[in-house]
PDB file of N, CA and C in Angstrom:
ATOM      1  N   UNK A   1      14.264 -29.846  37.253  1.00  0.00           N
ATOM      2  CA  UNK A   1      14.476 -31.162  36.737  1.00  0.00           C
ATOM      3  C   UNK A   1      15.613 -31.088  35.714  1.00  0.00           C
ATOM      4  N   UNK A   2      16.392 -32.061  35.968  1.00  0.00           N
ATOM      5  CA  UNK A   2      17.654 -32.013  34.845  1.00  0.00           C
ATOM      6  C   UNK A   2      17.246 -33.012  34.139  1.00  0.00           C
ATOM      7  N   UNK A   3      18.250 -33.072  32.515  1.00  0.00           N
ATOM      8  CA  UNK A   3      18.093 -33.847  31.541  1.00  0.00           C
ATOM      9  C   UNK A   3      18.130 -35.260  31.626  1.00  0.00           C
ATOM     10  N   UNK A   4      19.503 -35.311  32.176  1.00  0.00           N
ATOM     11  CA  UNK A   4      19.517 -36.904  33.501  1.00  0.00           C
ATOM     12  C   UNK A   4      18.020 -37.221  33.501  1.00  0.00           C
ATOM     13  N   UNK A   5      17.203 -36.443  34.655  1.00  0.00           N
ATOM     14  CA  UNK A   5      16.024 -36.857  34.992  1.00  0.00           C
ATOM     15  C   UNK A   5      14.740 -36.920  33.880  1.00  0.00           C
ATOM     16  N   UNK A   6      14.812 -36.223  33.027  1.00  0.00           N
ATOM     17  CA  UNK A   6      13.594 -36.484  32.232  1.00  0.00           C
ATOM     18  C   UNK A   6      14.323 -37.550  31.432  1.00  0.00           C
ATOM     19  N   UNK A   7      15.338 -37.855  30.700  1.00  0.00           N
ATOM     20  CA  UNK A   7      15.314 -38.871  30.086  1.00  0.00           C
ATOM     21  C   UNK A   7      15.538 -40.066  30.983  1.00  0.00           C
ATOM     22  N   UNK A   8      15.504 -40.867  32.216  1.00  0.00           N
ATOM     23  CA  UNK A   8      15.394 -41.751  32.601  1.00  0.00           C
ATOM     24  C   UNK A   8      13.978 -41.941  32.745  1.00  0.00           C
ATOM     25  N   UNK A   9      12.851 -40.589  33.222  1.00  0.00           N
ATOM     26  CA  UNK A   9      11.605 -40.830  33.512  1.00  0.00           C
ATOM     27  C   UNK A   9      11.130 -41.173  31.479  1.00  0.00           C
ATOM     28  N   UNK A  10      11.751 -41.140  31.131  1.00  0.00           N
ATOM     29  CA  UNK A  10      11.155 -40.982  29.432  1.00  0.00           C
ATOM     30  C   UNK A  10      11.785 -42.443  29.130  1.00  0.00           C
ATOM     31  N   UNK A  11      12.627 -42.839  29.017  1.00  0.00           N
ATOM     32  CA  UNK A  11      13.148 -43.787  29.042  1.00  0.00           C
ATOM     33  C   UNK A  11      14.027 -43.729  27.355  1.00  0.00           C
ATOM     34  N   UNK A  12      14.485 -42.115  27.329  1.00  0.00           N
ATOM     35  CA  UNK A  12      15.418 -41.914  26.038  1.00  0.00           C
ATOM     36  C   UNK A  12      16.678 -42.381  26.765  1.00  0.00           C
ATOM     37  N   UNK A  13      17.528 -42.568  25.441  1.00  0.00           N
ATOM     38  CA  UNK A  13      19.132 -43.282  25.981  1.00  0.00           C
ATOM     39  C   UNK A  13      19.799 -42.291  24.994  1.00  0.00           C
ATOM     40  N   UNK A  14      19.210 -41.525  24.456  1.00  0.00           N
ATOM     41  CA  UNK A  14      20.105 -40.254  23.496  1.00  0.00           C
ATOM     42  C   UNK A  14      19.968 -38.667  24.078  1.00  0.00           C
ATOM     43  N   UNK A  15      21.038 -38.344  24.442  1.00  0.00           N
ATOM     44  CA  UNK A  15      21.494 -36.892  24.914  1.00  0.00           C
ATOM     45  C   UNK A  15      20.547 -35.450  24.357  1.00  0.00           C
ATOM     46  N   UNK A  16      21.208 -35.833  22.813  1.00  0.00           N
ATOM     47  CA  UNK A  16      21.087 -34.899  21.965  1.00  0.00           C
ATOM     48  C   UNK A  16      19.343 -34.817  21.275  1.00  0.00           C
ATOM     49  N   UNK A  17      18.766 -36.156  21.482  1.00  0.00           N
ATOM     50  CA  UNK A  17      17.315 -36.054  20.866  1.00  0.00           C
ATOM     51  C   UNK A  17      16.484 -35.848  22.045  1.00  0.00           C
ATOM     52  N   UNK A  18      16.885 -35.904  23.579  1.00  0.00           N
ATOM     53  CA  UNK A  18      16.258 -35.369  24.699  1.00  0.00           C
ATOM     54  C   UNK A  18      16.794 -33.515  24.421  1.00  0.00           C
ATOM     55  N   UNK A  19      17.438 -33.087  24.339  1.00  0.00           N
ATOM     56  CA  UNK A  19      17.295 -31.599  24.392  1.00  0.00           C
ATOM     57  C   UNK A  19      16.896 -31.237  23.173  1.00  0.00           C
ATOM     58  N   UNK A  20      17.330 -31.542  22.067  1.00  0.00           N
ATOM     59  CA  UNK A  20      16.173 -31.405  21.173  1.00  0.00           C
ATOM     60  C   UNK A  20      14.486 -31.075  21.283  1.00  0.00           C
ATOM     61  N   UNK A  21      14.024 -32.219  21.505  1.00  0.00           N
ATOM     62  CA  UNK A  21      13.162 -32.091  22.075  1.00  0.00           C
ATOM     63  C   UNK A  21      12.349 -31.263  23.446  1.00  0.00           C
ATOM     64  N   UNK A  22      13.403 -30.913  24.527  1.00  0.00           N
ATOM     65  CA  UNK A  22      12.927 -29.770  25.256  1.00  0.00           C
ATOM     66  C   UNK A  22      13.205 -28.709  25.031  1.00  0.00           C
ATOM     67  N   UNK A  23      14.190 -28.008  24.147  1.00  0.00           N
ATOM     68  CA  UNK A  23      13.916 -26.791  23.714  1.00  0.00           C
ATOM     69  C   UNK A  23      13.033 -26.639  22.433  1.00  0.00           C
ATOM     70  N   UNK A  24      12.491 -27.792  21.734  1.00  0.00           N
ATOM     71  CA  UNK A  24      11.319 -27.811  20.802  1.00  0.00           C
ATOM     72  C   UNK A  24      10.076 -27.416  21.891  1.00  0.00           C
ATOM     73  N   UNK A  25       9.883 -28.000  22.963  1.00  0.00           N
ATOM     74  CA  UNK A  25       9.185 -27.991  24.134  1.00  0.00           C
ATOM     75  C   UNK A  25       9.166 -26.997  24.527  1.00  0.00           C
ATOM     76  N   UNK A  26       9.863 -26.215  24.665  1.00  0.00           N
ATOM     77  CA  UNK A  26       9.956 -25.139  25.233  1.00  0.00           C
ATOM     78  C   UNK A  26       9.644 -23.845  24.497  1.00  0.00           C
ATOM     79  N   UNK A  27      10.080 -23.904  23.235  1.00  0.00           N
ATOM     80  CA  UNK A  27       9.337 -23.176  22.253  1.00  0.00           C
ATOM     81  C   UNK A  27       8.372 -22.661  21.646  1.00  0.00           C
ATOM     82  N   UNK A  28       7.665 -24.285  22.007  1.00  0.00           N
ATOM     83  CA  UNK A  28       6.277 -24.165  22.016  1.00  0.00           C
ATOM     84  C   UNK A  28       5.154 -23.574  22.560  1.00  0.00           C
ATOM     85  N   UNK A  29       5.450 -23.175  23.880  1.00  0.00           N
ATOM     86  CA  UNK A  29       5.441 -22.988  25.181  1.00  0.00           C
ATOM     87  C   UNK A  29       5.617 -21.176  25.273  1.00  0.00           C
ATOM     88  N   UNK A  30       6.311 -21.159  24.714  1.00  0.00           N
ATOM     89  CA  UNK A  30       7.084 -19.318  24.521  1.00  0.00           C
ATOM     90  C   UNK A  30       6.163 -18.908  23.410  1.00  0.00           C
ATOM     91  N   UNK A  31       5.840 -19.661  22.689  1.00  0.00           N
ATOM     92  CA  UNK A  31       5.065 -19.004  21.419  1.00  0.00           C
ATOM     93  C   UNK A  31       3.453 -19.165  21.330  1.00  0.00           C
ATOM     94  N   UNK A  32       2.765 -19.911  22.626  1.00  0.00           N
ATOM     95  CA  UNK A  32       1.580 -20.014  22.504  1.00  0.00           C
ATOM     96  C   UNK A  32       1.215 -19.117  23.751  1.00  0.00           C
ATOM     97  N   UNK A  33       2.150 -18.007  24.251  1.00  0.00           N
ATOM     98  CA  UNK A  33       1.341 -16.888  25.088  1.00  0.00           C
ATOM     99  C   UNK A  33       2.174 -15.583  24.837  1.00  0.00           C
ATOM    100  N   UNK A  34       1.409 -14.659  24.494  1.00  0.00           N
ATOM    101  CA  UNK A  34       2.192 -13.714  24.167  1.00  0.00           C
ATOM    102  C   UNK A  34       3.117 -13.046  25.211  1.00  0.00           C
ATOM    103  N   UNK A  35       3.615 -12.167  24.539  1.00  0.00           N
ATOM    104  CA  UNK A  35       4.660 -11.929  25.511  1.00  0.00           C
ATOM    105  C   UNK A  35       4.737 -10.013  26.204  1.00  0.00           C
ATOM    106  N   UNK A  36       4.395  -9.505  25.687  1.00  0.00           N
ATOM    107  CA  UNK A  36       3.724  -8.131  26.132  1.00  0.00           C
ATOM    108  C   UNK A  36       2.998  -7.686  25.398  1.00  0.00           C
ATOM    109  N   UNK A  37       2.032  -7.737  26.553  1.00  0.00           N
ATOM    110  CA  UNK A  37       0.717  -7.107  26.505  1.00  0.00           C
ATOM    111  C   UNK A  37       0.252  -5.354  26.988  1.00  0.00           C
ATOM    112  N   UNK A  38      -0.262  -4.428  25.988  1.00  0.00           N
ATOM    113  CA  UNK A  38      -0.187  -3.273  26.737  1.00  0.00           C
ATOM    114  C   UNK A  38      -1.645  -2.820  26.705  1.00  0.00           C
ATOM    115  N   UNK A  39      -2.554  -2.190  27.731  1.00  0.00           N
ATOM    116  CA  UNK A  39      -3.426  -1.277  27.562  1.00  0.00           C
ATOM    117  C   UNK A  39      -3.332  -0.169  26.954  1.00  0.00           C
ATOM    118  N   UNK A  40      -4.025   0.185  25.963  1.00  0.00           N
ATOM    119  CA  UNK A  40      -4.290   1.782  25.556  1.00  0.00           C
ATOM    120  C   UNK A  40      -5.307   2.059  25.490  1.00  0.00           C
ATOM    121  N   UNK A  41      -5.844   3.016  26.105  1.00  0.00           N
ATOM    122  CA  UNK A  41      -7.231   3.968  26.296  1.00  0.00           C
ATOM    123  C   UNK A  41      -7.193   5.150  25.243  1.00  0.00           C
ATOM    124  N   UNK A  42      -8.317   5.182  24.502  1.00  0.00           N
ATOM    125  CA  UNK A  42      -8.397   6.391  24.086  1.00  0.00           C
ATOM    126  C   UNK A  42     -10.128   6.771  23.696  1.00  0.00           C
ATOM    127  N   UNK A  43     -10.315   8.232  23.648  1.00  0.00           N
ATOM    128  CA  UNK A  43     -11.804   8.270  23.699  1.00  0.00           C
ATOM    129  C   UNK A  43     -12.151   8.193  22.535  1.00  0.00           C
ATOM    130  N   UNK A  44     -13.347   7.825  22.157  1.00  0.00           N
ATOM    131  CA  UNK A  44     -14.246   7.959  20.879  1.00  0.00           C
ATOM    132  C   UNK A  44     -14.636   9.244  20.781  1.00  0.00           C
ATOM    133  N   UNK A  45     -14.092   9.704  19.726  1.00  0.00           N
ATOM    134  CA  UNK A  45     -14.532  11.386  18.658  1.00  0.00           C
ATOM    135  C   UNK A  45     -15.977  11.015  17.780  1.00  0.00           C
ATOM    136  N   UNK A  46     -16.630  11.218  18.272  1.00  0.00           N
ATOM    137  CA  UNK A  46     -17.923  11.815  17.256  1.00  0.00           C
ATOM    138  C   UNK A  46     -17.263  12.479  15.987  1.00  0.00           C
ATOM    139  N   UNK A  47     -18.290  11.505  14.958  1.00  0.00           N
ATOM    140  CA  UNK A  47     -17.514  11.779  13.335  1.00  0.00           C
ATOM    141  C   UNK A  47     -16.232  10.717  13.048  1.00  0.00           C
ATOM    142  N   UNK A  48     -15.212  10.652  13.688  1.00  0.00           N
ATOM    143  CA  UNK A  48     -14.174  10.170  13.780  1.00  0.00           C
ATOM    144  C   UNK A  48     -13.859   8.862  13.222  1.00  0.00           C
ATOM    145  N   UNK A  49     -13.489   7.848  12.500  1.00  0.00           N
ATOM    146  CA  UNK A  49     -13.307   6.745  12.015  1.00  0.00           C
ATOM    147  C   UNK A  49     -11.563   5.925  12.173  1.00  0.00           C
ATOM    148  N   UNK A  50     -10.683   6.725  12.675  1.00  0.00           N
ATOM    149  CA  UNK A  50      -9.417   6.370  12.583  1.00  0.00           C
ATOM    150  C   UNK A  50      -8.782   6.554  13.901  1.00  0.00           C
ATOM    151  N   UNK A  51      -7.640   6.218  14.708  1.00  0.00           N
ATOM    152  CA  UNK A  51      -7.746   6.417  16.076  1.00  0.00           C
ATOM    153  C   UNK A  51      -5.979   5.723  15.990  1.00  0.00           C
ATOM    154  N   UNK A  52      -4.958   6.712  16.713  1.00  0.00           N
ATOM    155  CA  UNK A  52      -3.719   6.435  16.555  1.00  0.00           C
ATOM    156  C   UNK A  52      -3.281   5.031  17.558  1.00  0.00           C
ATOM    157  N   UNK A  53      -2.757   4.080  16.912  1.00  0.00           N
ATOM    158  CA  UNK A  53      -2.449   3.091  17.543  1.00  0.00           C
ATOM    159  C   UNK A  53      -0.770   2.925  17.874  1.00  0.00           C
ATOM    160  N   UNK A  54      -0.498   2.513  18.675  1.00  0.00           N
ATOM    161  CA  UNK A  54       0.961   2.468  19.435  1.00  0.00           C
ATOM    162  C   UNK A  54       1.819   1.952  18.032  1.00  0.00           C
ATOM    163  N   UNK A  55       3.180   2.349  17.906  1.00  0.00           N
ATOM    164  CA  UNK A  55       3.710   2.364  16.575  1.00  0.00           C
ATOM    165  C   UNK A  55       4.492   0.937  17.084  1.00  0.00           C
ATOM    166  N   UNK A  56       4.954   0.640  18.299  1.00  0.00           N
ATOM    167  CA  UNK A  56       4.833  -0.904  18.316  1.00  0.00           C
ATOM    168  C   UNK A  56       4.438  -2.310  18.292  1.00  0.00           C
ATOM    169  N   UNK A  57       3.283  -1.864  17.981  1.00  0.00           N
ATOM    170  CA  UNK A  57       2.048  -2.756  18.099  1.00  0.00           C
ATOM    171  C   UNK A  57       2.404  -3.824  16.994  1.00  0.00           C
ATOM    172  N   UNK A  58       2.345  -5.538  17.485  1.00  0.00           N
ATOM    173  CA  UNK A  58       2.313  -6.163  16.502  1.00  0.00           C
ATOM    174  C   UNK A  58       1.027  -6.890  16.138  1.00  0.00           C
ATOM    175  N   UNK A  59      -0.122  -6.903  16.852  1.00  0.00           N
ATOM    176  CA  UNK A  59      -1.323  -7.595  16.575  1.00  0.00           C
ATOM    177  C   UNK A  59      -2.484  -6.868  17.850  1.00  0.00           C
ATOM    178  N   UNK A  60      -3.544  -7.111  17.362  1.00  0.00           N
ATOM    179  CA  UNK A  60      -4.786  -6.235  18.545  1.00  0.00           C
ATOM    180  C   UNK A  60      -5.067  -7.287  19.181  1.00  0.00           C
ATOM    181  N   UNK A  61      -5.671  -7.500  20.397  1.00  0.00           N
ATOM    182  CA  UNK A  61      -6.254  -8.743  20.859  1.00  0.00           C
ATOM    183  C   UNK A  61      -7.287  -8.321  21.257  1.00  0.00           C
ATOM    184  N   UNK A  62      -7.651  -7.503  21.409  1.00  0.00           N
ATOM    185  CA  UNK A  62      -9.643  -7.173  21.679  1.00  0.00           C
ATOM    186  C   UNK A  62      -9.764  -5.524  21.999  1.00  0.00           C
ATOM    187  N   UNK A  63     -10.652  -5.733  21.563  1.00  0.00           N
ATOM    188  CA  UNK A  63     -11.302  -4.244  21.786  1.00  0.00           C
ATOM    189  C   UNK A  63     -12.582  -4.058  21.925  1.00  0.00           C
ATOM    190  N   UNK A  64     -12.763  -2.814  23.592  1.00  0.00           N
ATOM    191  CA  UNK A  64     -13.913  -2.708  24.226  1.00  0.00           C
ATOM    192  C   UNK A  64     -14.446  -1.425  24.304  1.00  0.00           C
ATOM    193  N   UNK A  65     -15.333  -1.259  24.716  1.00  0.00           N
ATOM    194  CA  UNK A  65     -16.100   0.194  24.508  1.00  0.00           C
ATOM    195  C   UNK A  65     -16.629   0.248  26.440  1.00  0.00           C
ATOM    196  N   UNK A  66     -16.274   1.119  27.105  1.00  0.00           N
ATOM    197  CA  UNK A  66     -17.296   1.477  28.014  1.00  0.00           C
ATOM    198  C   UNK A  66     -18.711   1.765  27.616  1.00  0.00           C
ATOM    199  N   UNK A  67     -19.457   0.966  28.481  1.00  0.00           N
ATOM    200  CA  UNK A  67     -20.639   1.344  28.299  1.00  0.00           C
ATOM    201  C   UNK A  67     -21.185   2.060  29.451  1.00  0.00           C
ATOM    202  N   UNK A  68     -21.738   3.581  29.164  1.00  0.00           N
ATOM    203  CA  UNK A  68     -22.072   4.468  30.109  1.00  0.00           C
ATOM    204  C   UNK A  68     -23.263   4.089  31.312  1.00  0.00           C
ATOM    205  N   UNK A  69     -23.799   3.626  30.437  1.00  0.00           N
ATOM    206  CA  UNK A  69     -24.930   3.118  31.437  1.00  0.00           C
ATOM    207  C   UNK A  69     -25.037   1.728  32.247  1.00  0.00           C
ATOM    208  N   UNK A  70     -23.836   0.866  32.390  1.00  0.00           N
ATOM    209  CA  UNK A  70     -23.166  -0.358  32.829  1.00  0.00           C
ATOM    210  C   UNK A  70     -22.118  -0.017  33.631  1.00  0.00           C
ATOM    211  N   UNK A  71     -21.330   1.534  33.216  1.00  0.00           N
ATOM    212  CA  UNK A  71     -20.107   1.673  33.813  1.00  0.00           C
ATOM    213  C   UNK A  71     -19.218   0.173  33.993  1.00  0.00           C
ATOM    214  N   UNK A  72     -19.761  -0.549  32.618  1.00  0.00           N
ATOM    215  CA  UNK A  72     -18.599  -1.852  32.418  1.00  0.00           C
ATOM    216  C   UNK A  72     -18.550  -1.847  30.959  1.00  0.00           C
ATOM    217  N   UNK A  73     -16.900  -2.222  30.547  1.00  0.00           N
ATOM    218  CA  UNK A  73     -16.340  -2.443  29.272  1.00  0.00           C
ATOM    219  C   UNK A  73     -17.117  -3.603  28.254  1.00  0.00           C
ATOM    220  N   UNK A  74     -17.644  -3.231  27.226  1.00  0.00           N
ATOM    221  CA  UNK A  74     -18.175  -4.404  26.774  1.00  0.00           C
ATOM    222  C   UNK A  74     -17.011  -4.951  25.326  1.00  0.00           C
ATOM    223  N   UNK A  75     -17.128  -6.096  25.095  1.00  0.00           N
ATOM    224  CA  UNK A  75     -15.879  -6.375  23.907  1.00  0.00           C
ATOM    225  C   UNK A  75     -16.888  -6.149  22.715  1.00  0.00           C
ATOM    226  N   UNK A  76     -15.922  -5.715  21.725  1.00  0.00           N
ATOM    227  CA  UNK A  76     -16.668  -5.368  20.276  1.00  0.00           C
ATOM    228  C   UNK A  76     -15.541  -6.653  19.178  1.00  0.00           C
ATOM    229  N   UNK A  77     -17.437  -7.894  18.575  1.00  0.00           N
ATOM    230  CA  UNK A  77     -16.572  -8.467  17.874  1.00  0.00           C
ATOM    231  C   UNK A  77     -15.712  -7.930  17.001  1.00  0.00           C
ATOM    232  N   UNK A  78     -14.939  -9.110  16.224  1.00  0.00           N
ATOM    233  CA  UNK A  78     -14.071  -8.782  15.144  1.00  0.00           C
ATOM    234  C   UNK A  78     -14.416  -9.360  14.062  1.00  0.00           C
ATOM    235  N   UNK A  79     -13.899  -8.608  13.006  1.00  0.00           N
ATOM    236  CA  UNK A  79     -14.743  -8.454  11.143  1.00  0.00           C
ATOM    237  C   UNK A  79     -14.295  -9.754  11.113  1.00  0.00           C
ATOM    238  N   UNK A  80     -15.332  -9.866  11.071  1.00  0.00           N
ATOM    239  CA  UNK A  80     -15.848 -11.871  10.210  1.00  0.00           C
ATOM    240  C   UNK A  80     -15.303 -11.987   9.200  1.00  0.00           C
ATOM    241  N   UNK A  81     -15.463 -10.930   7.902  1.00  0.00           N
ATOM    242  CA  UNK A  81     -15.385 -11.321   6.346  1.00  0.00           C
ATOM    243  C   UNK A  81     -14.283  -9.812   6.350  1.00  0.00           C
ATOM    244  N   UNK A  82     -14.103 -10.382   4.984  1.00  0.00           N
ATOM    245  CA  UNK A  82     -12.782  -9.870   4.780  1.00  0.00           C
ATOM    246  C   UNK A  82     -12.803  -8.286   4.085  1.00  0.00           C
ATOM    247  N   UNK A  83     -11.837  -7.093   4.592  1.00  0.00           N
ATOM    248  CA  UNK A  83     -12.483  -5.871   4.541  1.00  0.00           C
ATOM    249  C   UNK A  83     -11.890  -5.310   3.181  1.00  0.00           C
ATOM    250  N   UNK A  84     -13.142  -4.668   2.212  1.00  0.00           N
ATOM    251  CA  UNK A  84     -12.681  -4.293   0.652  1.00  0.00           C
ATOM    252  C   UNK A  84     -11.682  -3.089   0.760  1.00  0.00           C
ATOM    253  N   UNK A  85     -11.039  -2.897   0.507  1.00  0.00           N
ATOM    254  CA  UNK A  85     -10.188  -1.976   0.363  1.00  0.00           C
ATOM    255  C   UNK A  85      -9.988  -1.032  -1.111  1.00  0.00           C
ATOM    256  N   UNK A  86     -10.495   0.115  -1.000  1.00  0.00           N
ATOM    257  CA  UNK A  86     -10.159   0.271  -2.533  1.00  0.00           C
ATOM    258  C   UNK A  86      -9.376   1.596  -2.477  1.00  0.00           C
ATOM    259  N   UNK A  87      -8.601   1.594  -3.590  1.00  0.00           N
ATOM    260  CA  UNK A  87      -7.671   2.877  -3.916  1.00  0.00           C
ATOM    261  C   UNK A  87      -8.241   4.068  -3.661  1.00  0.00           C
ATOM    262  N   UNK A  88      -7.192   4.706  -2.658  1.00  0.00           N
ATOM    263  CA  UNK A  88      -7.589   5.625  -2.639  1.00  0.00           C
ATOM    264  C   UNK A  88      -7.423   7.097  -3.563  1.00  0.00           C
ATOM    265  N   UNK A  89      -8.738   7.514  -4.370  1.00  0.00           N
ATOM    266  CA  UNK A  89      -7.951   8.480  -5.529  1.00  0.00           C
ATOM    267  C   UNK A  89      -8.180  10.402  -5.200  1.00  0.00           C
ATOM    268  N   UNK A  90      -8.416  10.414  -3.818  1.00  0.00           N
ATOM    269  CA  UNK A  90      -8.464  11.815  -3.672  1.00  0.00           C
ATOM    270  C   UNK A  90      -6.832  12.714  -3.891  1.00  0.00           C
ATOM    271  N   UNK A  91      -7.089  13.451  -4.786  1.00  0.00           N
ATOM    272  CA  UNK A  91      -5.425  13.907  -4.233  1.00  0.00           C
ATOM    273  C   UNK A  91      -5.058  15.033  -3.632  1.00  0.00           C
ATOM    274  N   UNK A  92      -5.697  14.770  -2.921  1.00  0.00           N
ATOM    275  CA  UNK A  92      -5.338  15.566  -1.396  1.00  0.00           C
ATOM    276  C   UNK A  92      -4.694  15.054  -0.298  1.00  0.00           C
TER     277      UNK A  92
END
């Protein structure tokens, strides 16, 4: 569809506030699905609390645990309340 065509079906008579508006449109559009997505597998260490995450990573979107006895992935919610953080003073 060309601009021609959406602004006659719209019934704009301005050039510049029809593309405006579809690359606002379009933006919108680009930014409400992400854009690569990657799997990473890694096993759970007994004892273990920390687990190396891809150094490109800009946000997690879920995380699952096999469950052995399902032989299916189950999702593990995410922290509700907000996590305390305190200094760390070992100096080691």
């Amino acid at each position: 569809m060309t601009v021609q065509e959406i602004m006659e079906r719209t019934g704009l008579k301005e050039t510049g506030l029809a593309k405006a508006w579809i690359k606002d449109a379009v933006q919108i559009i680009r930014s409400s699905y992400p854009e690569h997505i990657k799997v990473d597998k890694q096993n759970i260490i007994d004892g273990e609390r920390e687990y190396i995450l891809p150094a490109d990573m800009i946000s997690l979107l879920s995380i699952s645990v096999k469950d052995t006895t399902d032989k299916k992935y189950k999702k593990i919610r995410r922290i509700s309340n907000d996590i305390v953080v305190k200094e760390d003073t070992d100096p080691e």
